[in-house]
C-alpha atoms as a PDB file:
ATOM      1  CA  UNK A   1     -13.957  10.509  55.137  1.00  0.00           C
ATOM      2  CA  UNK A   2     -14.612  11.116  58.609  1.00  0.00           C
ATOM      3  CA  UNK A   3     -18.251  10.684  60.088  1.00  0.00           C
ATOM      4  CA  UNK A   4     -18.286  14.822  60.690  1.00  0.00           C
ATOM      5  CA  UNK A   5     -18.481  15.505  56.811  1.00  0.00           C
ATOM      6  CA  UNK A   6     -20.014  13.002  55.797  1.00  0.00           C
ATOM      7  CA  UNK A   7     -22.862  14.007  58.095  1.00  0.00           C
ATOM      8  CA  UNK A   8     -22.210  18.011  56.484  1.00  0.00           C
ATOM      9  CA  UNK A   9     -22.229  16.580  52.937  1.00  0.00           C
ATOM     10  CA  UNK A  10     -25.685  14.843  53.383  1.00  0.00           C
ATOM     11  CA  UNK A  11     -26.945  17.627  55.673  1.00  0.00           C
ATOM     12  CA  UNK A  12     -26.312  19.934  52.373  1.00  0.00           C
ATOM     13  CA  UNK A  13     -27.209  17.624  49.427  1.00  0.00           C
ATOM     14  CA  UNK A  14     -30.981  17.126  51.139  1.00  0.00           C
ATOM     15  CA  UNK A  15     -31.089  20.621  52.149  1.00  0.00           C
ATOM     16  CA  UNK A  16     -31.321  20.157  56.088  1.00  0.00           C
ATOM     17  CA  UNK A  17     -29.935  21.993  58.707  1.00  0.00           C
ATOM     18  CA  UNK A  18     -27.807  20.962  61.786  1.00  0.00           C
ATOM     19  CA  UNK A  19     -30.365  22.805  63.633  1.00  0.00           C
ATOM     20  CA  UNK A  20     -33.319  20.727  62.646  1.00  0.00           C
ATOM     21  CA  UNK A  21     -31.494  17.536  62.580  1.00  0.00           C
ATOM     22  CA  UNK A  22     -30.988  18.177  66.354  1.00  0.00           C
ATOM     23  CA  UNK A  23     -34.244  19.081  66.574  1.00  0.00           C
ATOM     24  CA  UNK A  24     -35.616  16.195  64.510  1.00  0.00           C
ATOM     25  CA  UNK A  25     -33.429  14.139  66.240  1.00  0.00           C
ATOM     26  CA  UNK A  26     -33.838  15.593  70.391  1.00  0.00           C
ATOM     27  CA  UNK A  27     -30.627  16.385  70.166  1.00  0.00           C
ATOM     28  CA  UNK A  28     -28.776  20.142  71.174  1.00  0.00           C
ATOM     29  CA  UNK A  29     -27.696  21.777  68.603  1.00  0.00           C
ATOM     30  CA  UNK A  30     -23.985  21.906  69.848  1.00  0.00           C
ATOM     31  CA  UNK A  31     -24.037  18.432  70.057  1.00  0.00           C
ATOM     32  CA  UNK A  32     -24.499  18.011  66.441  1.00  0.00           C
ATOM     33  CA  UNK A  33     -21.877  20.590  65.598  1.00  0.00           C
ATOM     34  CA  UNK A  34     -19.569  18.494  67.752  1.00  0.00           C
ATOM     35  CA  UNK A  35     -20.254  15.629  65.496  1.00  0.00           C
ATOM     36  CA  UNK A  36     -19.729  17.833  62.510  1.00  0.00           C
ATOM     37  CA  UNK A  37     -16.855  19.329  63.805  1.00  0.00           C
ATOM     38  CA  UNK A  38     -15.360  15.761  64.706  1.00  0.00           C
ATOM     39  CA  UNK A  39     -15.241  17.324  68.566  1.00  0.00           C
ATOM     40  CA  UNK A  40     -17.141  14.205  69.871  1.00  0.00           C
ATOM     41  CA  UNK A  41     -18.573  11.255  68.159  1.00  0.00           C
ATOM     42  CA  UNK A  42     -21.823   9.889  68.642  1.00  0.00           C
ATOM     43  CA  UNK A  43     -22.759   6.602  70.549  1.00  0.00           C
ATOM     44  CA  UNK A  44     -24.238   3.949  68.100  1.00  0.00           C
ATOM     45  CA  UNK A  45     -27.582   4.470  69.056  1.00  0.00           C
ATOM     46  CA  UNK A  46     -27.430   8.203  68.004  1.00  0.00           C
ATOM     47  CA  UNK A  47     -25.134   7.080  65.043  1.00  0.00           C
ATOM     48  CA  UNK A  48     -27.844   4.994  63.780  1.00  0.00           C
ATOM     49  CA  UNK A  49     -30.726   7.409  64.073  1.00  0.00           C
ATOM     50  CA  UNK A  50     -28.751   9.987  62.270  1.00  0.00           C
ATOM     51  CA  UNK A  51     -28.366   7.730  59.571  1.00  0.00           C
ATOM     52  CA  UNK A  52     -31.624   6.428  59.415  1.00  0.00           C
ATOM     53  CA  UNK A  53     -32.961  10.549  59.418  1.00  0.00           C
ATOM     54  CA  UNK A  54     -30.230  10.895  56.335  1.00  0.00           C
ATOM     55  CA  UNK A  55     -31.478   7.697  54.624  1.00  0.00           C
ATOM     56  CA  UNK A  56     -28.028   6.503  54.255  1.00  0.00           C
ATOM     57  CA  UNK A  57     -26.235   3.838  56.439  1.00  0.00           C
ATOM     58  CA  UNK A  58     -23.925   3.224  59.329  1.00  0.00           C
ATOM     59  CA  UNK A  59     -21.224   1.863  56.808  1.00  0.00           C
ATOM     60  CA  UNK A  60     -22.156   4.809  54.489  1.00  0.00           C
ATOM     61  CA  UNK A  61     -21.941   7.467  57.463  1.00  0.00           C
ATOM     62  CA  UNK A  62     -19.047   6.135  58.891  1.00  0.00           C
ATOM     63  CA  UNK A  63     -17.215   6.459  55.257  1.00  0.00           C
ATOM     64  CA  UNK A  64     -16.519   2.935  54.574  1.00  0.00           C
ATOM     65  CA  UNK A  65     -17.785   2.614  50.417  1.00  0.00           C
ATOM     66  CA  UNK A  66     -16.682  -0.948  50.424  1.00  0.00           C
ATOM     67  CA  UNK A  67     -20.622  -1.916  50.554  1.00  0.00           C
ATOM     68  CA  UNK A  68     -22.754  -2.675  47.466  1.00  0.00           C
ATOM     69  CA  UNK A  69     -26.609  -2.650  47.389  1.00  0.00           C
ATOM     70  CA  UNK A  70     -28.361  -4.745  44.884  1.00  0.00           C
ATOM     71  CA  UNK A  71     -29.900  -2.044  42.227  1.00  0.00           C
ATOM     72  CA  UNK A  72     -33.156  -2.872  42.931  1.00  0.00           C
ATOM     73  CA  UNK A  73     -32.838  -2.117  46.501  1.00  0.00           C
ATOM     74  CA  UNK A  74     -31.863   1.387  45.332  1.00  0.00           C
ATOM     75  CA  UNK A  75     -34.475   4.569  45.410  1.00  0.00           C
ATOM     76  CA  UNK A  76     -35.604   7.244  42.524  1.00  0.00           C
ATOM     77  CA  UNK A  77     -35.430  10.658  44.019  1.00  0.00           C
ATOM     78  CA  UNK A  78     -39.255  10.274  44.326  1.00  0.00           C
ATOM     79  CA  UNK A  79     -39.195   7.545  46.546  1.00  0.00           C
ATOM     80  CA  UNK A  80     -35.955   8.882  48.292  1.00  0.00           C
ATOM     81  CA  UNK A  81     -38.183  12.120  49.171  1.00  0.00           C
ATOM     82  CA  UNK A  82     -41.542  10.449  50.026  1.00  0.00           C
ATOM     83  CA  UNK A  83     -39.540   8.012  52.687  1.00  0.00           C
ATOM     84  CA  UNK A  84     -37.859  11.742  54.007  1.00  0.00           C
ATOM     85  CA  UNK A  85     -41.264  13.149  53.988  1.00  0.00           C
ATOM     86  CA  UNK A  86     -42.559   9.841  56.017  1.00  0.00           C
ATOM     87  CA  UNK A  87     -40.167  10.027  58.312  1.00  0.00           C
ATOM     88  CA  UNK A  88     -40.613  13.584  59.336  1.00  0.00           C
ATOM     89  CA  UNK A  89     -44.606  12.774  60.576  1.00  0.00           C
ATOM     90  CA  UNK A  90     -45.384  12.271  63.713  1.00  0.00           C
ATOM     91  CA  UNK A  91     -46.111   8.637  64.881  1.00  0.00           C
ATOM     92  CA  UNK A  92     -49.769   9.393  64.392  1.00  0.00           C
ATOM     93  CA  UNK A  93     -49.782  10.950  61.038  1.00  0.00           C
ATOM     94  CA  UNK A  94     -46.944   8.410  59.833  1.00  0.00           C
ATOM     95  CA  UNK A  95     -50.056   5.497  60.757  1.00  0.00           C
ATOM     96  CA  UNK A  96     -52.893   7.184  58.779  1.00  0.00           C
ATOM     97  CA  UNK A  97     -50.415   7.160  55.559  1.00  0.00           C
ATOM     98  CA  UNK A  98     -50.000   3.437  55.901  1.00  0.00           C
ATOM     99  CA  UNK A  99     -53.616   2.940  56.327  1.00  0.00           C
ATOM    100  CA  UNK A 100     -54.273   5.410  53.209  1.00  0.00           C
ATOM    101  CA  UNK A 101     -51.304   3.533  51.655  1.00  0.00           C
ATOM    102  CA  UNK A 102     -52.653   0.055  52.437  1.00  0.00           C
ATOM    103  CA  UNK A 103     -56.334   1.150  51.027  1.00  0.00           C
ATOM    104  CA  UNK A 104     -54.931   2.359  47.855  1.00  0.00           C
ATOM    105  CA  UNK A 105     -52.945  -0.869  47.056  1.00  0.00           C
ATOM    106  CA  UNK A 106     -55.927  -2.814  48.159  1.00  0.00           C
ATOM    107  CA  UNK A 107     -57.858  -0.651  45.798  1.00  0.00           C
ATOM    108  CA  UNK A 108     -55.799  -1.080  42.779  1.00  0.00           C
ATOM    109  CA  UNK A 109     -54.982  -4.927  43.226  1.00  0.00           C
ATOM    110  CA  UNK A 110     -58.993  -5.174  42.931  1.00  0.00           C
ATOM    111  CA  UNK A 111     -59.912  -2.447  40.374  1.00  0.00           C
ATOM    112  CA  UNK A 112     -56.830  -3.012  38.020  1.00  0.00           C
ATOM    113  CA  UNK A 113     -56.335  -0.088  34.977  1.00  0.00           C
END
């Protein structure tokens, strides 16, 4: 698979459009239909944030399925959606959850039940 649908395909399966991902991602919006239109290809810098935004990899984005990840390494669609939800915060807002984050597990390890 080339990198253009592969890029479509996860677009569509988390419900994001090419316009935000540009947007997300400070990109123009033509740009990102070049990439899905496998026009232009991106440098590995832009490669990389794209599949860090998708929360897949380079190998994954690139098509090459030859990888494995251990199972425990692997996210519920919970998780999946709270790290997508994370990552579309600003720096600011993304430091106040890890505070709140950090508090709560502090909480629990001393108040187990």
């Amino acid at each position: 698979m080339i990198i253009g649908a592969r890029i479509q395909e996860l677009l569509t399966e988390k419900g994001i459009s090419q316009r935000r991902l540009a947007a997300d991602l400070f990109l123009h919006p033509n740009t990102v239909n070049g990439y899905i239109r496998n026009r232009r290809s991106p440098d590995f810098e832009t490669a990389n944030k794209i599949a860090e935004y998708l929360g897949t990899s380079l190998d994954d984005l690139f098509g090459n399925r030859n990888f494995h990840l251990r199972s425990d390494f692997m996210l519920n669609e919970k998780e999946d959606r709270l790290i997508q939800n994370y990552r579309l915060l600003d720096n600011h807002n993304q430091s106040v959850l890890e505070e709140m984050a950090a508090n709560l597990s502090c909480h629990l390890k001393d108040n187990p039940g």
